[in-house]
Every structure is written in structure tokens, then in C-alpha cells.
PDB file of N, CA and C in Angstrom:
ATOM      1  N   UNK A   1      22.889  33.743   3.572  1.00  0.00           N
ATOM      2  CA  UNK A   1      23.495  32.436   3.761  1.00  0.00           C
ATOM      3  C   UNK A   1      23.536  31.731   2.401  1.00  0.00           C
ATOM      4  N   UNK A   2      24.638  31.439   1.751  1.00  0.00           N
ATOM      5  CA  UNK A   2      24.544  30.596   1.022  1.00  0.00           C
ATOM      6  C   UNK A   2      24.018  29.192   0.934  1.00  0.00           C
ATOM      7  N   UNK A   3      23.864  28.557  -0.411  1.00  0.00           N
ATOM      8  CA  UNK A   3      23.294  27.544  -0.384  1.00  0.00           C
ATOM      9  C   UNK A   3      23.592  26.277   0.236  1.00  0.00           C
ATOM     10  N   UNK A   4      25.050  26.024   0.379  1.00  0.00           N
ATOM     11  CA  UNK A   4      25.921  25.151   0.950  1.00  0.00           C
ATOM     12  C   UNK A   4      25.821  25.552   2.306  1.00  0.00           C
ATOM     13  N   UNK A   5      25.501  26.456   2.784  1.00  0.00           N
ATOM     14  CA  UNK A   5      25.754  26.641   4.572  1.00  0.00           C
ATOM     15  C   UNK A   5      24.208  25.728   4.933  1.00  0.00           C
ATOM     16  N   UNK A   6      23.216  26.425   4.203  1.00  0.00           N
ATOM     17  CA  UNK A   6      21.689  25.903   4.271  1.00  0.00           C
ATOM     18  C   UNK A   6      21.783  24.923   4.362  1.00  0.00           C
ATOM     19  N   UNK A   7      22.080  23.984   3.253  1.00  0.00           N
ATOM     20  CA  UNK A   7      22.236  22.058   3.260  1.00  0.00           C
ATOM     21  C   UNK A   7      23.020  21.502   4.446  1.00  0.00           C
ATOM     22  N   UNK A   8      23.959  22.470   4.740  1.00  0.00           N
ATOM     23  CA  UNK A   8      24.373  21.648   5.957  1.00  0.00           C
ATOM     24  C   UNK A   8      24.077  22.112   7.018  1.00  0.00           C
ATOM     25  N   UNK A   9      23.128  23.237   7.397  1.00  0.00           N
ATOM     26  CA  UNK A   9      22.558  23.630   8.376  1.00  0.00           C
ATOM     27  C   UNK A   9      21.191  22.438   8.760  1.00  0.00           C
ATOM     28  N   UNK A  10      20.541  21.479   7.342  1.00  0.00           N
ATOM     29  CA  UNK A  10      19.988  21.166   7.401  1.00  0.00           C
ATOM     30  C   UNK A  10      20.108  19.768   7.529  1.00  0.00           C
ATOM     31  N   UNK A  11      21.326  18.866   7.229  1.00  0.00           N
ATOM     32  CA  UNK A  11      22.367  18.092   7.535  1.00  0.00           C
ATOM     33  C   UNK A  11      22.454  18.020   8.892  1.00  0.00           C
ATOM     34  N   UNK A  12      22.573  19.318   9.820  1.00  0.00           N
ATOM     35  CA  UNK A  12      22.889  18.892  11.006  1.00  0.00           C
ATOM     36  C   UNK A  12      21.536  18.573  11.776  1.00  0.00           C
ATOM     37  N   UNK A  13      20.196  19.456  11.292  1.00  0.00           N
ATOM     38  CA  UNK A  13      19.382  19.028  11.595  1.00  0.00           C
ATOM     39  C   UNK A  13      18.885  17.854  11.887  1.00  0.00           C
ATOM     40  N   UNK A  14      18.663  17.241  10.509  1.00  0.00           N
ATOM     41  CA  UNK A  14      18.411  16.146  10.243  1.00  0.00           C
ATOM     42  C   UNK A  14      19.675  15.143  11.422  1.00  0.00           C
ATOM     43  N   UNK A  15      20.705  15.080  11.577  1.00  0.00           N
ATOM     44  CA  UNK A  15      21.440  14.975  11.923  1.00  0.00           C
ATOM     45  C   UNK A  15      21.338  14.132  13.748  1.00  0.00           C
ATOM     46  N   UNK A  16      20.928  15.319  14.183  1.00  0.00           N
ATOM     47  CA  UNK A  16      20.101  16.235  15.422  1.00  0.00           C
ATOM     48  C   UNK A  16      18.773  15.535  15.641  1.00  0.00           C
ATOM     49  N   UNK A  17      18.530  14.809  14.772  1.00  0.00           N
ATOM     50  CA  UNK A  17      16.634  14.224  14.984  1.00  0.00           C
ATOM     51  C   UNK A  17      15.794  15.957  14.950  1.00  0.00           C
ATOM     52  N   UNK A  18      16.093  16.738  14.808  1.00  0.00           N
ATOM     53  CA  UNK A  18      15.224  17.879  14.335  1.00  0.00           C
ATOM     54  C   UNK A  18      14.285  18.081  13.836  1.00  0.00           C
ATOM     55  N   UNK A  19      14.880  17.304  12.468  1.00  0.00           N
ATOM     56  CA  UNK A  19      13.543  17.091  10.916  1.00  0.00           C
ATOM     57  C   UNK A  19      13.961  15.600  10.875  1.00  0.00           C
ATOM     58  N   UNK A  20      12.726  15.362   9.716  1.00  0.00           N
ATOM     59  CA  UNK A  20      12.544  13.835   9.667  1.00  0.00           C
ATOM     60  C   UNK A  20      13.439  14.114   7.860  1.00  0.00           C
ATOM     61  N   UNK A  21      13.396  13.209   7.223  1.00  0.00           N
ATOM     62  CA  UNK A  21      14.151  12.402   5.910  1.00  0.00           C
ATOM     63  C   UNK A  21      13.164  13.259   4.915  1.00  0.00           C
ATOM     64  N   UNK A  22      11.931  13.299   5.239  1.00  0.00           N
ATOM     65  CA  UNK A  22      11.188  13.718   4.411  1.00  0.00           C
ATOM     66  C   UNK A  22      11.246  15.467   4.350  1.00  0.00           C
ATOM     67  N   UNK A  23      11.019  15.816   5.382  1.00  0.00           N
ATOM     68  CA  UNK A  23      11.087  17.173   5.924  1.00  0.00           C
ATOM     69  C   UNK A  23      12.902  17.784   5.331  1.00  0.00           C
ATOM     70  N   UNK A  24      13.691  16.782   5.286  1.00  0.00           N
ATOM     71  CA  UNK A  24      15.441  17.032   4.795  1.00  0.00           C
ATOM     72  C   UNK A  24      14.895  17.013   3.497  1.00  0.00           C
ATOM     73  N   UNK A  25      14.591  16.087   2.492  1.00  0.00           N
ATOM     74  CA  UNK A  25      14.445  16.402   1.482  1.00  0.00           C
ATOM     75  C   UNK A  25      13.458  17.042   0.660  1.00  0.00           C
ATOM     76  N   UNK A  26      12.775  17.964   1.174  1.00  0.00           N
ATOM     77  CA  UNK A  26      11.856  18.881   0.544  1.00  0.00           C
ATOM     78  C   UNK A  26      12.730  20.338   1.222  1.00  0.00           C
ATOM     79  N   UNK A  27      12.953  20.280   1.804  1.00  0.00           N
ATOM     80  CA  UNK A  27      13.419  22.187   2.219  1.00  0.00           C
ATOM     81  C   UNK A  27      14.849  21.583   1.366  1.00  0.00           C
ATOM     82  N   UNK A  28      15.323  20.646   1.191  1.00  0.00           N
ATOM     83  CA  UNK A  28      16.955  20.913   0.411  1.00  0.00           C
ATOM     84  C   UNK A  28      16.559  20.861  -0.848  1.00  0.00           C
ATOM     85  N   UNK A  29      15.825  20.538  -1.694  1.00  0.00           N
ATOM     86  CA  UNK A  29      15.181  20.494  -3.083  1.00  0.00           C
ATOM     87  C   UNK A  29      14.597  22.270  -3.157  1.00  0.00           C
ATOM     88  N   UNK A  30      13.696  22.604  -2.082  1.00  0.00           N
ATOM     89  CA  UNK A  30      13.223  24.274  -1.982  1.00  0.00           C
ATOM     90  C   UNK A  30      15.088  25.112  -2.202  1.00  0.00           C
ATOM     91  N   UNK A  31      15.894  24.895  -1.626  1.00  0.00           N
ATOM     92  CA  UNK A  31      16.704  25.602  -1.543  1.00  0.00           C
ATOM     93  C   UNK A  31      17.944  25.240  -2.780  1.00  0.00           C
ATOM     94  N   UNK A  32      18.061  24.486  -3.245  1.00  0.00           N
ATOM     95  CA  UNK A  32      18.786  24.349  -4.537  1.00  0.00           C
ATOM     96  C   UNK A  32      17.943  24.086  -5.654  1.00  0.00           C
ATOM     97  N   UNK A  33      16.673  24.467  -5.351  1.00  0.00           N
ATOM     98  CA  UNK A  33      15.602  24.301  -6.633  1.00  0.00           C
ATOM     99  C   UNK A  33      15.859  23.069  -7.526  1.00  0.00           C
ATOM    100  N   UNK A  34      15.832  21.844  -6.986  1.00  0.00           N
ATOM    101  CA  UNK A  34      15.592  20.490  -7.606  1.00  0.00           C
ATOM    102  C   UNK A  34      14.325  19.828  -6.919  1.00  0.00           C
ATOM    103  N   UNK A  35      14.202  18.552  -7.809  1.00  0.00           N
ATOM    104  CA  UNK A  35      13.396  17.367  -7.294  1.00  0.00           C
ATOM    105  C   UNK A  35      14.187  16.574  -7.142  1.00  0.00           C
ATOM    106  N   UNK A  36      13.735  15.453  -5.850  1.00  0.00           N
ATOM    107  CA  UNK A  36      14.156  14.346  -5.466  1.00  0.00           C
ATOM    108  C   UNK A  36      13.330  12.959  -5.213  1.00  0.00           C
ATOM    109  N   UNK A  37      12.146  13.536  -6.072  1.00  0.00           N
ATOM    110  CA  UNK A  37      11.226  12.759  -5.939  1.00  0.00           C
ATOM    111  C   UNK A  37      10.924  11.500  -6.803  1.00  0.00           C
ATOM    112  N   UNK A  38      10.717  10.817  -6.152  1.00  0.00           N
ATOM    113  CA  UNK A  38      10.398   9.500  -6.366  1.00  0.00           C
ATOM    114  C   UNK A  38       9.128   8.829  -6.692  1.00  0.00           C
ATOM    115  N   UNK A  39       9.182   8.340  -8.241  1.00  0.00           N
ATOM    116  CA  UNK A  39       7.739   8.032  -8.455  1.00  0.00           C
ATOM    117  C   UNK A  39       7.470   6.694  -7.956  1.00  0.00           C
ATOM    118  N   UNK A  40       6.703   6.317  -7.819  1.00  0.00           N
ATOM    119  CA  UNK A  40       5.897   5.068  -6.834  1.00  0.00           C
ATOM    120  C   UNK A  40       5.782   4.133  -7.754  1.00  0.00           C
ATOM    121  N   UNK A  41       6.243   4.157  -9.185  1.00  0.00           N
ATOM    122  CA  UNK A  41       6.725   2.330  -9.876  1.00  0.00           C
ATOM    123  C   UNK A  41       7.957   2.977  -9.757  1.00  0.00           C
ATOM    124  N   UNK A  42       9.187   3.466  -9.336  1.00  0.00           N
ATOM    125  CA  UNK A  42      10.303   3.299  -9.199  1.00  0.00           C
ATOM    126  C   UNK A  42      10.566   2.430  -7.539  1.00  0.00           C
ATOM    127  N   UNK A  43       9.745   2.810  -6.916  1.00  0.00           N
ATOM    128  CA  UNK A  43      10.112   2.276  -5.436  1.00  0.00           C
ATOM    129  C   UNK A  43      10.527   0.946  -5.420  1.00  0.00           C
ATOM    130  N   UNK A  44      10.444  -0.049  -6.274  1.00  0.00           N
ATOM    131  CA  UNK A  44      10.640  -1.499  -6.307  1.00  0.00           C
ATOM    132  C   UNK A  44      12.551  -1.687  -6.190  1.00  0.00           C
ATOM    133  N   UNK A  45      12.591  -0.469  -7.292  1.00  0.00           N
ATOM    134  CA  UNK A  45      13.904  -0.684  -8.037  1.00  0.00           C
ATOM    135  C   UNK A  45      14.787  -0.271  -6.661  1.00  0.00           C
ATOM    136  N   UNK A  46      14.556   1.250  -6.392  1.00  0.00           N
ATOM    137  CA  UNK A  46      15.516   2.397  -5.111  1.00  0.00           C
ATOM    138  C   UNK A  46      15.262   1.817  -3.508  1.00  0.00           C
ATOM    139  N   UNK A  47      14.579   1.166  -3.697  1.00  0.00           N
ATOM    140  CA  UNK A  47      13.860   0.234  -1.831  1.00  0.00           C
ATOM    141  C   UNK A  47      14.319  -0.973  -1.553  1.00  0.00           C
ATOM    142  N   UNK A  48      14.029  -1.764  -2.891  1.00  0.00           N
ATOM    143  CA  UNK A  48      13.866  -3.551  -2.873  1.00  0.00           C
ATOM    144  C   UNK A  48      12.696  -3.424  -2.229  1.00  0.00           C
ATOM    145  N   UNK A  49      11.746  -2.466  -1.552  1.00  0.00           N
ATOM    146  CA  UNK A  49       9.894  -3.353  -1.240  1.00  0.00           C
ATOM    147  C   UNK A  49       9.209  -2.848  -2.560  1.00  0.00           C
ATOM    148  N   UNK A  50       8.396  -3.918  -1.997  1.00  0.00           N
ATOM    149  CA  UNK A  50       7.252  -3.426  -3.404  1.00  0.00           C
ATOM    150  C   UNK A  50       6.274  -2.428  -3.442  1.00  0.00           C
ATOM    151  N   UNK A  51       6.422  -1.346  -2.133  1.00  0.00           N
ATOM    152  CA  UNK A  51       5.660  -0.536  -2.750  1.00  0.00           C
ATOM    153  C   UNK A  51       6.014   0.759  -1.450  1.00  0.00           C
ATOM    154  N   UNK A  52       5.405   1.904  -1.595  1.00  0.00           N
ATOM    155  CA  UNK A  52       6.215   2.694  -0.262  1.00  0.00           C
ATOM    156  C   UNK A  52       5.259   2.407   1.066  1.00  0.00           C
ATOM    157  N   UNK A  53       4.539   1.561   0.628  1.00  0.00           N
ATOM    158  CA  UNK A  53       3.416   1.480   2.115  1.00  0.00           C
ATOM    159  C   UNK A  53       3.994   0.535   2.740  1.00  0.00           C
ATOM    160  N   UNK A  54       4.928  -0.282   2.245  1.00  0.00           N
ATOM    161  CA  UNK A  54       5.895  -1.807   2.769  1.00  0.00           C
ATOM    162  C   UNK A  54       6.608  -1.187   3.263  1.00  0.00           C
ATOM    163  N   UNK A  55       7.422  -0.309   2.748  1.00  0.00           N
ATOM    164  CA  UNK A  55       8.650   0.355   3.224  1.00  0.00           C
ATOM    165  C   UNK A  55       8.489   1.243   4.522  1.00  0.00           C
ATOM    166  N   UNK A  56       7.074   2.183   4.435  1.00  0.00           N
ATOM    167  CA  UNK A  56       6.992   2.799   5.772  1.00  0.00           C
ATOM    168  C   UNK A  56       6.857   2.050   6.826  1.00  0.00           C
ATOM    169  N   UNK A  57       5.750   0.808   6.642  1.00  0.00           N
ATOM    170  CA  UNK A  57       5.586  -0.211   7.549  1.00  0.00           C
ATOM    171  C   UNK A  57       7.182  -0.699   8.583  1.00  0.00           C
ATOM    172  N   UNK A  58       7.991  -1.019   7.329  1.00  0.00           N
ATOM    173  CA  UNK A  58       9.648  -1.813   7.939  1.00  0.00           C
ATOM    174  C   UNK A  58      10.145  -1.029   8.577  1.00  0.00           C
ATOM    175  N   UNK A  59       9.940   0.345   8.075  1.00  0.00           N
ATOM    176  CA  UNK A  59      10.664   1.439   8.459  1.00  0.00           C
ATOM    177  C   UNK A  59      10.246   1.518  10.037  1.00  0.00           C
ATOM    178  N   UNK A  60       8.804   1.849   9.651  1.00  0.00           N
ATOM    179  CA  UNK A  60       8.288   1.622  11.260  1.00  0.00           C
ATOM    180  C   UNK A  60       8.429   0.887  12.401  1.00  0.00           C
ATOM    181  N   UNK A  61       8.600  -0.909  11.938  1.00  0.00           N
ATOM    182  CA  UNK A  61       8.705  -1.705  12.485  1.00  0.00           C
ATOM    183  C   UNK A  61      10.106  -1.822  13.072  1.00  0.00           C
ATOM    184  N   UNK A  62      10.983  -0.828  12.418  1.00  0.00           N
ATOM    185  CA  UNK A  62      12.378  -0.764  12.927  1.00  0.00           C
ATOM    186  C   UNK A  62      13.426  -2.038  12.562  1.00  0.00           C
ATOM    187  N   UNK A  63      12.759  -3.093  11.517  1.00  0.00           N
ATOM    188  CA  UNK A  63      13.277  -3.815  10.923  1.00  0.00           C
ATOM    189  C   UNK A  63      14.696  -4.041   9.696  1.00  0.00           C
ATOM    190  N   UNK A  64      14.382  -2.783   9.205  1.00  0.00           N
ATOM    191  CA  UNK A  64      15.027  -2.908   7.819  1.00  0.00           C
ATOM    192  C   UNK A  64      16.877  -2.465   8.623  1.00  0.00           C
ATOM    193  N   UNK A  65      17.277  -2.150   9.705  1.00  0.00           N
ATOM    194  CA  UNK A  65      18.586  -1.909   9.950  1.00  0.00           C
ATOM    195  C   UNK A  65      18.928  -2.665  10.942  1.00  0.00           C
ATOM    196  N   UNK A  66      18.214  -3.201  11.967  1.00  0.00           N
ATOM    197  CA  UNK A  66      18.116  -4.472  12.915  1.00  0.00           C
ATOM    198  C   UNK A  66      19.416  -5.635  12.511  1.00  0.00           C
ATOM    199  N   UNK A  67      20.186  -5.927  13.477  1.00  0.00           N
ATOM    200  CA  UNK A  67      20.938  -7.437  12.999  1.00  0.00           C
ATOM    201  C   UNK A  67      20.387  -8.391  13.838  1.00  0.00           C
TER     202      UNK A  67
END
């Protein structure tokens, strides 16, 4: 399988509620051999929260897409 079938095999996953965001971006980084990782003083800048423990929290709270 090529690499492009993989990403979007994993696309649909993710897709699908299958895998979680985190789980999508570590097997698609394993399979096109990159990082996508994010260092923890960048989170201010790529989030707007101040830190990723805010962000899981909102995330959690189901806040951050809510109208």
C-alpha cells in the first residue's frame, strides 16, 4: 500500500471516530517519516490557550466549538 492510500486509510479512520487526533497524528508521521510535534512554549502561539493542559480541559469541556 502506498503511502497516500495509508493517510487516507487513516483519514477515514479518524474520520469514522476510530482513532483519536493524537493516535492520527503519530501513525501518519510513522508512515511518511516526519514530526508533527509540538513543543509546549509553542502551544500559546498554534492554540490561543496558554498551555496544553487548558486546551485538553476546553477540549474536554466541549467548549472550544460550541455556539
Amino acid at each position: 500500500m502506498r503511502e497516500e492510500e495509508q493517510v487516507l486509510e487513516l483519514v477515514n479512520g479518524y474520520a469514522k471516530g476510530i482513532i483519536t487526533d493524537k493516535e492520527f497524528y503519530m501513525m501518519r508521521d510513522i508512515i511518511l517519516m516526519e514530526s508533527t510535534t509540538i513543543k509546549e512554549s509553542e502551544w500559546c502561539h498554534y492554540s490561543g490557550m496558554e498551555n496544553p493542559k487548558a486546551y485538553e480541559e476546553e477540549w474536554e469541556s466541549n467548549s472550544l466549538y460550541s455556539s
